[in-house]
C-alpha atoms as a PDB file:
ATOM      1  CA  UNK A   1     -42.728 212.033  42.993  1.00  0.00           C
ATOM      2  CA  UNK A   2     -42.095 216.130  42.842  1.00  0.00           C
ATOM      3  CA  UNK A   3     -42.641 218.154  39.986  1.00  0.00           C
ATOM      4  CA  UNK A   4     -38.703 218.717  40.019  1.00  0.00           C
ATOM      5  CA  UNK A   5     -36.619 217.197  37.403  1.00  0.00           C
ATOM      6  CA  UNK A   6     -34.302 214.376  37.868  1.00  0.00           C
ATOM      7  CA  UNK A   7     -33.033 211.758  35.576  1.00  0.00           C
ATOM      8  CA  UNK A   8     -34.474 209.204  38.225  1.00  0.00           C
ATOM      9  CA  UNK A   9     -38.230 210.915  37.902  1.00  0.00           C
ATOM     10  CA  UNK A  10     -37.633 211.279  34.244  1.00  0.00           C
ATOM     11  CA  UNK A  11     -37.192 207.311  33.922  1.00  0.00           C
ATOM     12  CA  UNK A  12     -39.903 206.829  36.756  1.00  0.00           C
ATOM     13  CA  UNK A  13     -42.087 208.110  34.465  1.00  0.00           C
ATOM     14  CA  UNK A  14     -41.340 206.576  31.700  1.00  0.00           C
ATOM     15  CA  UNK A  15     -42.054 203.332  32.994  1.00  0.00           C
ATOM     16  CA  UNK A  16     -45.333 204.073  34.750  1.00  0.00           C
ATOM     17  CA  UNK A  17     -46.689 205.632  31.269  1.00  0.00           C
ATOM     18  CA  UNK A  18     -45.835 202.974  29.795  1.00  0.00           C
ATOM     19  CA  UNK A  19     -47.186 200.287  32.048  1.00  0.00           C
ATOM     20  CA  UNK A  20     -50.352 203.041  32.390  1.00  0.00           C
ATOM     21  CA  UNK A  21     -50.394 201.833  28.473  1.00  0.00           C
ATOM     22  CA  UNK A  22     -50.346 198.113  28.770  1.00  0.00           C
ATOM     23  CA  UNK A  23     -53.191 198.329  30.689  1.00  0.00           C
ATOM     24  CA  UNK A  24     -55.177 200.417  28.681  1.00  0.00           C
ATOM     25  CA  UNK A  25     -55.781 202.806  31.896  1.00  0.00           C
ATOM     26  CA  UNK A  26     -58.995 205.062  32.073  1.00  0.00           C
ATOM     27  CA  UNK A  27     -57.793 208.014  29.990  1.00  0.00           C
ATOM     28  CA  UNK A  28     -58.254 210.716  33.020  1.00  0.00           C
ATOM     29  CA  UNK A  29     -55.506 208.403  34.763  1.00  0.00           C
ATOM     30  CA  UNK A  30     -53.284 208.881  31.652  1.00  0.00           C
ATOM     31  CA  UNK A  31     -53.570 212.022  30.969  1.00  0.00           C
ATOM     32  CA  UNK A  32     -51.446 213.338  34.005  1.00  0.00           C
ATOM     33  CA  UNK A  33     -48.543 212.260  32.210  1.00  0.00           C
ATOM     34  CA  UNK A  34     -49.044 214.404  29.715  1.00  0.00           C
ATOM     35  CA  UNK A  35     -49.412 218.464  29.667  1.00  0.00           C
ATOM     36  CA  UNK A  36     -52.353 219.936  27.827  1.00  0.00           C
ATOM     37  CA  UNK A  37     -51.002 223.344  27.074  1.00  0.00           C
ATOM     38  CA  UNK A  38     -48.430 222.874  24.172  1.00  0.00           C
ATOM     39  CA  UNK A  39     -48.734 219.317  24.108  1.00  0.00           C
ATOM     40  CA  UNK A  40     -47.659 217.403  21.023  1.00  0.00           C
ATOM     41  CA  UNK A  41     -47.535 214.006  19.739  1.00  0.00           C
ATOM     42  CA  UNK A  42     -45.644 213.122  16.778  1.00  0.00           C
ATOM     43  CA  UNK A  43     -46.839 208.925  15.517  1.00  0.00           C
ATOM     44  CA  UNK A  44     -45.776 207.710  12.233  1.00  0.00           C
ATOM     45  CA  UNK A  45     -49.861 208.373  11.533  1.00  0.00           C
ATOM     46  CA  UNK A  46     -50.426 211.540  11.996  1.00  0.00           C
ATOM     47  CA  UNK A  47     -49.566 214.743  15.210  1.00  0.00           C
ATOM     48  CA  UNK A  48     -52.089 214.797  18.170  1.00  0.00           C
ATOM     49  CA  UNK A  49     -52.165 217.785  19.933  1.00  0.00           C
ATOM     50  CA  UNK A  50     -53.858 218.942  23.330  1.00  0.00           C
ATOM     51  CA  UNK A  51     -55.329 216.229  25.650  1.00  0.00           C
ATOM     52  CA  UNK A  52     -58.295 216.265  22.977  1.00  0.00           C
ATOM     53  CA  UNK A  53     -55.997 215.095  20.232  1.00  0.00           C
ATOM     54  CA  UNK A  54     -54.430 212.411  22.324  1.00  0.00           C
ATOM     55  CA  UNK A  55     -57.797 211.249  23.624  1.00  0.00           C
ATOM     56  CA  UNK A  56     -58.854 210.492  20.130  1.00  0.00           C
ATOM     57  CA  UNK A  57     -55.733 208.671  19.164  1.00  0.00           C
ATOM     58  CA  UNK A  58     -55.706 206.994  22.494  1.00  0.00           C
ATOM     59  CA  UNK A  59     -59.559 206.115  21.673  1.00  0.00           C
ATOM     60  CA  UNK A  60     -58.356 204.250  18.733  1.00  0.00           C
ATOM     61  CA  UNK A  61     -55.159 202.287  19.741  1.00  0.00           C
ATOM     62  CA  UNK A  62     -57.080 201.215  22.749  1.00  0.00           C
ATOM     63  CA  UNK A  63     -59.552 199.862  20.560  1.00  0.00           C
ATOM     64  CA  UNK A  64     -57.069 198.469  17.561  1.00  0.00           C
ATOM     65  CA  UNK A  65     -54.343 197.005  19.310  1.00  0.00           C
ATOM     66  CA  UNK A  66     -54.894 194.592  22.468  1.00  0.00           C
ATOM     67  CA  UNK A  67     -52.319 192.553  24.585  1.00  0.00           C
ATOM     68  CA  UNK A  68     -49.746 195.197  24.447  1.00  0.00           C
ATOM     69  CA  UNK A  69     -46.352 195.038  26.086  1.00  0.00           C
ATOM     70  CA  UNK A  70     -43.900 197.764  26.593  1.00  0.00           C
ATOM     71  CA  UNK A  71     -40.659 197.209  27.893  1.00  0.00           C
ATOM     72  CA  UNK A  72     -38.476 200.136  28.290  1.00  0.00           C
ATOM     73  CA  UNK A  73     -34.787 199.487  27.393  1.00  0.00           C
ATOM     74  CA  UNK A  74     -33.094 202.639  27.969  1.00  0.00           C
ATOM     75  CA  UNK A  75     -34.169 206.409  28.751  1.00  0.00           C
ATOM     76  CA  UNK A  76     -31.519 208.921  28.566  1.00  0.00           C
ATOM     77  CA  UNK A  77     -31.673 212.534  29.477  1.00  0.00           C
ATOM     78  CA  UNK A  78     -29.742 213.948  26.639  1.00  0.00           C
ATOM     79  CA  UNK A  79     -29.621 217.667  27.722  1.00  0.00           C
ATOM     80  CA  UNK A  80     -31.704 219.203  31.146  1.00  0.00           C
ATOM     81  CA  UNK A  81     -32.629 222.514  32.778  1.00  0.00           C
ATOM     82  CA  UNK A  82     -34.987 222.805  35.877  1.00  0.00           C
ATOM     83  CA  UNK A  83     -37.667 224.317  32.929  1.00  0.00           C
ATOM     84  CA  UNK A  84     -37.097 220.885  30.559  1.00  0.00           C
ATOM     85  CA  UNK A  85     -34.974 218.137  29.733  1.00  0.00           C
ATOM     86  CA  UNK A  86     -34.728 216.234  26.182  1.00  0.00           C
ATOM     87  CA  UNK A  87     -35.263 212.693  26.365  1.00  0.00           C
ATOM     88  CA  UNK A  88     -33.972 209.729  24.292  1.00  0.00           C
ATOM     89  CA  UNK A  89     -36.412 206.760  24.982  1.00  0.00           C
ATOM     90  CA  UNK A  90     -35.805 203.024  22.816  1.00  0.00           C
ATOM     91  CA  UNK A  91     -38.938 200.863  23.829  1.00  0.00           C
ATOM     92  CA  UNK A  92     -39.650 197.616  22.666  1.00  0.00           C
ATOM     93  CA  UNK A  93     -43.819 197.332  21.802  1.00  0.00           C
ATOM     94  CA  UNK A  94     -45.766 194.138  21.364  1.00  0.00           C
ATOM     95  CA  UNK A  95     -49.191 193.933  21.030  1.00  0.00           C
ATOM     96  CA  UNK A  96     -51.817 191.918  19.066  1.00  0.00           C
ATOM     97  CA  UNK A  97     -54.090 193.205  16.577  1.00  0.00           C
ATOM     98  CA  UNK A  98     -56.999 192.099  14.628  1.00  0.00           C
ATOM     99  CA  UNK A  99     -57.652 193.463  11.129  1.00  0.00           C
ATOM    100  CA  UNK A 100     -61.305 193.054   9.319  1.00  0.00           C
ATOM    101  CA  UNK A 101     -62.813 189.778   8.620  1.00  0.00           C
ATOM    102  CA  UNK A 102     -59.673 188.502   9.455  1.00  0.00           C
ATOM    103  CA  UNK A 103     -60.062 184.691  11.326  1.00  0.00           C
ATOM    104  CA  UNK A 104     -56.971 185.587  13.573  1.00  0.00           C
ATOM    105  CA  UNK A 105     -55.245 188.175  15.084  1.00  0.00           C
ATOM    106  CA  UNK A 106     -51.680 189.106  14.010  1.00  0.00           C
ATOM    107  CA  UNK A 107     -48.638 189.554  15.899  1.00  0.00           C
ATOM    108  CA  UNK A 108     -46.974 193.317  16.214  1.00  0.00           C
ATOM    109  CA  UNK A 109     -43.165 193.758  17.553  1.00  0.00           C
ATOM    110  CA  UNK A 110     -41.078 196.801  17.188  1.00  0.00           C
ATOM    111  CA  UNK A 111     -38.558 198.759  18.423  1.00  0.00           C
ATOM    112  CA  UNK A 112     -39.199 202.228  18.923  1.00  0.00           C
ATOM    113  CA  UNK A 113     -36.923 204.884  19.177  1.00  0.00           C
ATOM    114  CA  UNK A 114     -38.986 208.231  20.524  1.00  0.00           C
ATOM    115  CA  UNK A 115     -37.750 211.745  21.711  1.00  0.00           C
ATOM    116  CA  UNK A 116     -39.665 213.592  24.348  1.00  0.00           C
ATOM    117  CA  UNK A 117     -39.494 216.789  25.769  1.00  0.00           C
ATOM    118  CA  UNK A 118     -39.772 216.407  29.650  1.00  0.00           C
ATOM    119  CA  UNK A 119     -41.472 219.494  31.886  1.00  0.00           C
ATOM    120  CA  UNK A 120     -41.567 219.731  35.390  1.00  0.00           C
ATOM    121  CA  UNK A 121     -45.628 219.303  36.792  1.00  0.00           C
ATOM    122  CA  UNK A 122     -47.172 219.519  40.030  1.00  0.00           C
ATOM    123  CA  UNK A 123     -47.210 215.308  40.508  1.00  0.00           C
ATOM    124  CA  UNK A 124     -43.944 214.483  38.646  1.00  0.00           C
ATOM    125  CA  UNK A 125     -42.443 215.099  35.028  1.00  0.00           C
ATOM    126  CA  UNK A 126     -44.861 215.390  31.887  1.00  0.00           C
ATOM    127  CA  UNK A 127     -44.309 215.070  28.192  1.00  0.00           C
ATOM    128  CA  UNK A 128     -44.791 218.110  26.418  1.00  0.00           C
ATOM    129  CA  UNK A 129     -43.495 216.781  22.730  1.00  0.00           C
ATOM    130  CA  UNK A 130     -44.044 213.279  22.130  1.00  0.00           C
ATOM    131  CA  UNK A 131     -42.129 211.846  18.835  1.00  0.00           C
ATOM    132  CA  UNK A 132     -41.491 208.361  17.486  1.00  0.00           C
ATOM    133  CA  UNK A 133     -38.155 209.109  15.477  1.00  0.00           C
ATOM    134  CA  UNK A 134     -38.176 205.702  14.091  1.00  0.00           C
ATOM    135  CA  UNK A 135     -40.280 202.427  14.295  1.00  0.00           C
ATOM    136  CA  UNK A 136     -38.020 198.981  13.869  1.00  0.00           C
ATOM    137  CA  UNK A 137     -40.203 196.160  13.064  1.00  0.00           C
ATOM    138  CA  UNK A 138     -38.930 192.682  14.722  1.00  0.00           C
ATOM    139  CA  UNK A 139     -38.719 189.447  12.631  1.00  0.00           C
ATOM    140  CA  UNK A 140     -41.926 187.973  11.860  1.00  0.00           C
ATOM    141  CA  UNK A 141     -43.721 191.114  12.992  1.00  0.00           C
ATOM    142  CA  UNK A 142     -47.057 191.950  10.973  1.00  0.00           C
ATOM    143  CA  UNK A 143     -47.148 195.366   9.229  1.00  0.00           C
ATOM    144  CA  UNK A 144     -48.684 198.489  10.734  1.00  0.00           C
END
């Protein structure tokens, strides 16, 4: 993958961070996706910013949530220049989580509907903004 722009590296990308996700990768791995300088990350609980921000909410959702899968059903460049492109993303996200004292874990399933702001890097595309619009939870889904 170049550092150039394309829709097809954009949606590369996309799926490798997410599968980087699933599998709860070392956090040096993951952080190539993401630019350090101006990055931000916009979750319904709060904005990380930096690669120190993001390694402390990675930290915890590592920890929290456990047999997570992400499967990407669309990515669509809305708007790209060879500096940055705006990026529609709708994932669905499962996972498992276990709360407390709790006897069992609890089932997690939402759509989520994220913008990104995609920047050309030396190994491929990063995410400089990082924002879920909107969180969907599927029937039967536990709350966050």
């Amino acid at each position: 993958m170049t550092g150039e722009l394309t829709e097809a590296s954009i949606d590369t990308m996309a799926r490798a961070w997410y599968a980087a996700l699933d599998r709860h990768d070392e956090l040096e791995s993951v952080l190539g996706f993401l630019v350090d300088d101006g990055l931000e990350m916009r979750f319904p609980e709060g904005i990380s910013r930096g690669h120190e921000g993001f390694k402390e909410w990675y930290d915890a959702v590592t920890t929290r949530f456990f047999d997570e899968i992400h499967t990407v059903r669309e990515v669509t460049v809305v708007s790209m220049s060879p500096e940055a492109a705006e990026v529609k993303v709708i994932v669905n996200w499962q996972a498992r989580i276990h709360e407390g004292r709790a006897a069992q874990s609890s089932w997690l399933g939402f759509e989520a509907y994220q913008t990104w702001t995609v920047v050309p890097g030396d190994a491929g595309p990063q995410i400089q903004i990082y924002t879920v619009d909107k969180l969907d939870p599927m029937p039967g889904s536990a709350a966050l």
